[in-house]
Protein backbone atom coordinates (compact mmCIF):
# COMPACT_ATOMS: atom_id res chain seq x y z
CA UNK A 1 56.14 -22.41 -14.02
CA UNK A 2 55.16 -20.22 -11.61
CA UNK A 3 51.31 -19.78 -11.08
CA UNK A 4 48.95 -16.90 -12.25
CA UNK A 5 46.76 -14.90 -10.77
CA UNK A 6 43.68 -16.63 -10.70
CA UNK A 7 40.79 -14.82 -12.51
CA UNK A 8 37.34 -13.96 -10.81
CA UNK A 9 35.81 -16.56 -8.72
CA UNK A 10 32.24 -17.76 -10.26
CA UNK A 11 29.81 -14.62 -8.71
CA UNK A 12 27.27 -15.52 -6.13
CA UNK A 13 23.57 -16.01 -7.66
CA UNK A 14 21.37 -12.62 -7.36
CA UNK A 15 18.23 -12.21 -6.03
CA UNK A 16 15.42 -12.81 -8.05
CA UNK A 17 14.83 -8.41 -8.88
CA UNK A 18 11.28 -7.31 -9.92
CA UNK A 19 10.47 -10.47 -11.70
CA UNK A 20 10.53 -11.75 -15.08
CA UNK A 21 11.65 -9.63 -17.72
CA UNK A 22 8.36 -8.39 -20.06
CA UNK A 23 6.02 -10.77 -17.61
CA UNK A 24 3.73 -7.51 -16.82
CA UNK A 25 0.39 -7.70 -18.97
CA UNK A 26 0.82 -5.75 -21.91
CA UNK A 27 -2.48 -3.88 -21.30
CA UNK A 28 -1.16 -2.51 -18.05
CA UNK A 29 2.16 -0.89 -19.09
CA UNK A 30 1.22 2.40 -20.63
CA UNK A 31 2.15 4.05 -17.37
CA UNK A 32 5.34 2.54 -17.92
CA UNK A 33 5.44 3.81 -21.36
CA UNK A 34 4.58 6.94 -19.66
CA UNK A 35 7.68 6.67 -16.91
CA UNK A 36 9.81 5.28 -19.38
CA UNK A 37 10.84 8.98 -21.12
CA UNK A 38 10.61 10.08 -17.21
CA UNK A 39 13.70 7.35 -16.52
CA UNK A 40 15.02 8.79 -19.90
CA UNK A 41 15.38 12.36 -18.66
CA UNK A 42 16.43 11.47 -14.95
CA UNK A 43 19.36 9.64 -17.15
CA UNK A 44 20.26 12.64 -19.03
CA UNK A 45 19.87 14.98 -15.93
CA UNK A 46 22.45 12.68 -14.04
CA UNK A 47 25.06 12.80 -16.59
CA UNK A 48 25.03 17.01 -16.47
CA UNK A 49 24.95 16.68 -12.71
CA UNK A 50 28.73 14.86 -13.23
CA UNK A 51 26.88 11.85 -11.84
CA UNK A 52 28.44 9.66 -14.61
CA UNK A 53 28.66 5.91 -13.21
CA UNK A 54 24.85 6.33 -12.43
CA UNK A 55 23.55 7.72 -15.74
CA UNK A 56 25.54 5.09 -17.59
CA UNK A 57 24.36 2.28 -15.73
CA UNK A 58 20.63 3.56 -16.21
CA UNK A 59 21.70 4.01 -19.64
CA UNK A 60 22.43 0.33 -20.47
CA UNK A 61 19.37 -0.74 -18.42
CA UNK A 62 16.83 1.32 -20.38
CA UNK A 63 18.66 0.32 -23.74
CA UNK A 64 16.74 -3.36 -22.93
CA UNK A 65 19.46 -5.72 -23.85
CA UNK A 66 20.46 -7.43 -20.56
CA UNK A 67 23.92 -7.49 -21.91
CA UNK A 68 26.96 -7.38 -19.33
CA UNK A 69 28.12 -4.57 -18.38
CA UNK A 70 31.76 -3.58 -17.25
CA UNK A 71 32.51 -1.30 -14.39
CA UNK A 72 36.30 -0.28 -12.76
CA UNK A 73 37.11 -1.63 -9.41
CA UNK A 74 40.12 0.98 -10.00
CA UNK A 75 37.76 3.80 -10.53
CA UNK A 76 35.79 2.54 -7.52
CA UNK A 77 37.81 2.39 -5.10
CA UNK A 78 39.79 5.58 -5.91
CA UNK A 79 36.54 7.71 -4.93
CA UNK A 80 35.35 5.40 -2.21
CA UNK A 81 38.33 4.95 0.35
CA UNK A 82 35.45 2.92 2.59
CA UNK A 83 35.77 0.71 -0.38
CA UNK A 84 38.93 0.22 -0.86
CA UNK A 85 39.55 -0.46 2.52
CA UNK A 86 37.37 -3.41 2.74
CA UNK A 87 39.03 -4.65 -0.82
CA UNK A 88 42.16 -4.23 1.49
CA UNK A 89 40.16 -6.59 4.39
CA UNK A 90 39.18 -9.10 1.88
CA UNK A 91 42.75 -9.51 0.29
CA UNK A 92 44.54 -9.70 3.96
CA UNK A 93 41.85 -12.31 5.00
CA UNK A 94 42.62 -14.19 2.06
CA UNK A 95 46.39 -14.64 2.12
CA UNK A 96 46.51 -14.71 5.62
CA UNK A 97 44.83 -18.27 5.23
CA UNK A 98 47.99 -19.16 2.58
CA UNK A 99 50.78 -17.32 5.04
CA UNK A 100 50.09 -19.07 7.89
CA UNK A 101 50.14 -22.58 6.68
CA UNK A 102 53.50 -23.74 7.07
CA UNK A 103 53.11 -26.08 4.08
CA UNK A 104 52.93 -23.35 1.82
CA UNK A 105 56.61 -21.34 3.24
CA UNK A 106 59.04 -20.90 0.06
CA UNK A 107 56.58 -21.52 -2.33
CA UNK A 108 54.58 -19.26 -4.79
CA UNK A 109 50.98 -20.09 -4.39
CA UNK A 110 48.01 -18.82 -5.46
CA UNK A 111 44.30 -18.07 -3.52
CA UNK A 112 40.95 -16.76 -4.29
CA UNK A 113 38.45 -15.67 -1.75
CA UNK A 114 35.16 -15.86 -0.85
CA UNK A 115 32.47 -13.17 -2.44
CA UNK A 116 32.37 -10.15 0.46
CA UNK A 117 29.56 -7.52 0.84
CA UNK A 118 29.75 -4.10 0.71
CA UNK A 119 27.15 -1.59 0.77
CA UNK A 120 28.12 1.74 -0.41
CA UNK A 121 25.76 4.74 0.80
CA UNK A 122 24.46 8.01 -0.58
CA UNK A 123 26.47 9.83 2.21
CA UNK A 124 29.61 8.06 0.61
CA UNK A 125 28.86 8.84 -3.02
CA UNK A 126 25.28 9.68 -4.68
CA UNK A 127 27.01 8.56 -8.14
CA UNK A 128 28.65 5.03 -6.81
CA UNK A 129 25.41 4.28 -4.02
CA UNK A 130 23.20 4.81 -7.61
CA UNK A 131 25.06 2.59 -9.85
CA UNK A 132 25.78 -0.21 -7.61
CA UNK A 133 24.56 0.51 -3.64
CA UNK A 134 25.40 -2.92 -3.12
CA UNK A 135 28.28 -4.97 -4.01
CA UNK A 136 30.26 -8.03 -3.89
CA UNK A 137 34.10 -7.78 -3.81
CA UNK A 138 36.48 -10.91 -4.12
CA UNK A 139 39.78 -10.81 -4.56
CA UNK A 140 42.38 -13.40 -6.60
CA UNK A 141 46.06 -13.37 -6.47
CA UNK A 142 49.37 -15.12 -5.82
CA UNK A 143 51.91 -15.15 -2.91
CA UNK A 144 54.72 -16.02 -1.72
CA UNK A 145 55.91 -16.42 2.05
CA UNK A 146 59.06 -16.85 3.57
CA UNK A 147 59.28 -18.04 7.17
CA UNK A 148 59.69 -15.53 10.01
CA UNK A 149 63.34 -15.06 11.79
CA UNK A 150 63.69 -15.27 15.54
CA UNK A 151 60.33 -14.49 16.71
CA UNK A 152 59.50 -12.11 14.00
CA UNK A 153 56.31 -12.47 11.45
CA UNK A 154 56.48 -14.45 8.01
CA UNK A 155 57.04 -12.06 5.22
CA UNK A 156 54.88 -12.29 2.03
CA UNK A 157 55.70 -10.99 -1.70
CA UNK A 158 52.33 -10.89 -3.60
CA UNK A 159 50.35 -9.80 -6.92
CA UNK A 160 46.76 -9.51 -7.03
CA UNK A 161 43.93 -8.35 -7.91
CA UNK A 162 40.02 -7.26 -6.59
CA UNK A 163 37.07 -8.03 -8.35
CA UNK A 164 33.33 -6.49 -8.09
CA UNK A 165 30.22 -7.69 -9.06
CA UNK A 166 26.62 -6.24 -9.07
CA UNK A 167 23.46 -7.44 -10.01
CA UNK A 168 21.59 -4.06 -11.25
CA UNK A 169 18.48 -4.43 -10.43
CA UNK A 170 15.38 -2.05 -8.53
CA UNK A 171 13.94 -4.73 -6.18
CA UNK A 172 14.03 -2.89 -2.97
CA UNK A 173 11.48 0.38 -1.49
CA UNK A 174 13.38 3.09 -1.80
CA UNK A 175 13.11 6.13 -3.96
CA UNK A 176 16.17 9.00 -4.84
CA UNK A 177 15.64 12.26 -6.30
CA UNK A 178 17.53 13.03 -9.61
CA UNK A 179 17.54 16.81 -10.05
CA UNK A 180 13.95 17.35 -8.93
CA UNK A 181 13.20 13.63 -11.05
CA UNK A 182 11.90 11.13 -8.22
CA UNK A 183 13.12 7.57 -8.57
CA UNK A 184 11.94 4.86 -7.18
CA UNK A 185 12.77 1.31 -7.23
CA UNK A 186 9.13 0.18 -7.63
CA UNK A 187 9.02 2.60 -10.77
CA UNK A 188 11.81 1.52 -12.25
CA UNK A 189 11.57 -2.27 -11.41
CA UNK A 190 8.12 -2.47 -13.45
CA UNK A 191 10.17 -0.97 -17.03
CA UNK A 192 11.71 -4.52 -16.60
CA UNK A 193 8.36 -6.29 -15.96
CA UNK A 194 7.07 -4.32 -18.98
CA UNK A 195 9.82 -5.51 -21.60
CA UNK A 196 10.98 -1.96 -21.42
CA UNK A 197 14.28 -2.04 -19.69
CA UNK A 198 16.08 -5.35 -18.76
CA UNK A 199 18.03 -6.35 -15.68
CA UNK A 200 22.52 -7.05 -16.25
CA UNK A 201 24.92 -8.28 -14.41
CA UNK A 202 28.23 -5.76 -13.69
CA UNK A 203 31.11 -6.64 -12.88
CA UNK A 204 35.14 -5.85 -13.28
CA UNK A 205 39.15 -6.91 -12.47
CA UNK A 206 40.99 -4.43 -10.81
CA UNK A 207 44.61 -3.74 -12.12
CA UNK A 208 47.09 -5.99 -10.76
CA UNK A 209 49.06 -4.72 -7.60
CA UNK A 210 52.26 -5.57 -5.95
CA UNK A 211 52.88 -5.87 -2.60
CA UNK A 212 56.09 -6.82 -0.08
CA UNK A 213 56.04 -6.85 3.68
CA UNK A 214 55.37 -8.45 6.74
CA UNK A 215 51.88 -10.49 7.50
CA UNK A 216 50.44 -8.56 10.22
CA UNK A 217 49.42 -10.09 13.51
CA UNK A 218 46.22 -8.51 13.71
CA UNK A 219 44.67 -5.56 11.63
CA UNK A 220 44.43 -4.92 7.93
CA UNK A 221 47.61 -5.29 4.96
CA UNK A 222 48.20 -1.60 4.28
CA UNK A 223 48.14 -2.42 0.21
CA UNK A 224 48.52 0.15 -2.61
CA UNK A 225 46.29 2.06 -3.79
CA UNK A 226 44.61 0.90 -7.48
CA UNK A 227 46.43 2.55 -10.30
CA UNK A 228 46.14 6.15 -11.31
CA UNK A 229 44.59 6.42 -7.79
CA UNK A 230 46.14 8.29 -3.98
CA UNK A 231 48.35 5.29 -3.79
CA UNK A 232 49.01 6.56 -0.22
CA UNK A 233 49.02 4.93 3.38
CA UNK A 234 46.53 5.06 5.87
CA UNK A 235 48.60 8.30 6.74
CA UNK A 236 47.72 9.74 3.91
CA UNK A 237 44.87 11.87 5.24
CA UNK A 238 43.06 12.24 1.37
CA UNK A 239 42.48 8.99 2.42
């Protein structure tokens, strides 16, 4: 039996965040109480702005439950081609290890790689650089490689799949404006350290993707795009 695509690797452990969840002193949280419906309305006011990954992540976190959360590598990458070309980065550096080991020629083998950063700006997307700013991306997937002819380059047949994970969390100094609503992480940490709004882990598995060509010598796999997505080259100037 041939092998499957590995699922996603064990995620690297997250910084520590603002600190333990409901460790603030209950007699110093009623200008959390205060911020709290503050958060509430920034929420609201980034979900009529169309800024819909942010308000839902925000909406999880102040619903206090800590529970995972799922978000769409698919969706991600489709709106962030900076994104999706270092998912493409990751995947190439990955099977390149496989393809270029002669041991593994005319076989079907599978590889996961390492967790990558990624850091995903306000310039790139206010709704993505809100909801996750920064991210890990790993990617899974099986190939198979037959052997180059005369001087040419091995040629690979793969599926796969990319994988991100966030830890959202407000641990850092800065501070956005929602709509006129000023956000800051310091703010918005302490609803955590009050028991008011609780830290989660995100994460999501792309849709599997085909691909069939040569292993480059240098450079970057030109993969599909994720599905329902451009889907087009790096010719493709909407990309």
């Amino acid at each position: 039996m041939s092998p499957q695509i590995p699922p996603m690797p064990t995620p690297p452990k997250p910084d520590s965040g603002a600190g333990g969840h409901g460790s603030q002193p209950i007699y110093s949280r009623a200008d959390d109480l205060i911020f709290f419906n503050v958060a509430l309305r920034a929420q609201l006011a980034a979900d009529a702005a169309g800024l819909t990954h942010a308000a839902a992540g925000m909406r999880h976190y102040l619903a206090n439950s800590g529970d995972d959360f799922t978000i769409s590598p698919d969706e991600a990458m489709n709106d962030l081609p900076g994104l999706k070309d270092w998912a493409d980065k990751v995947v190439t550096h990955a099977v390149s290890q496989v393809a270029n080991n002669p041991a593994n020629h005319n076989q079907t083998v599978a590889f996961t790689s390492e967790w990558l950063d990624y850091y995903i700006s306000q310039e790139a997307s206010q709704d993505w650089f809100l909801a996750m700013a920064g991210v890990e991306v790993s990617a899974t997937g099986v190939v198979t490689t037959t052997p180059a002819e005369s001087g040419g380059r091995p040629r690979i047949s793969m599926s796969y799949q990319v994988h991100l994970f966030d830890r959202y969390n407000w641990d850092g100094g800065k501070a956005v404006e929602i709509l006129g609503i000023e956000i800051t992480d310091a703010r918005m940490g302490a609803l955590h350290t009050a028991g008011l709004a609780k830290e989660f882990d995100q994460y999501g598995t792309s849709t599997a993707q085909q691909f069939e060509g040569e292993l480059p010598v240098t450079g970057t796999l030109d993969l599909p795009g994720p599905a329902g997505g451009r889907g087009g080259t790096r010719s493709d100037p909407s990309r």
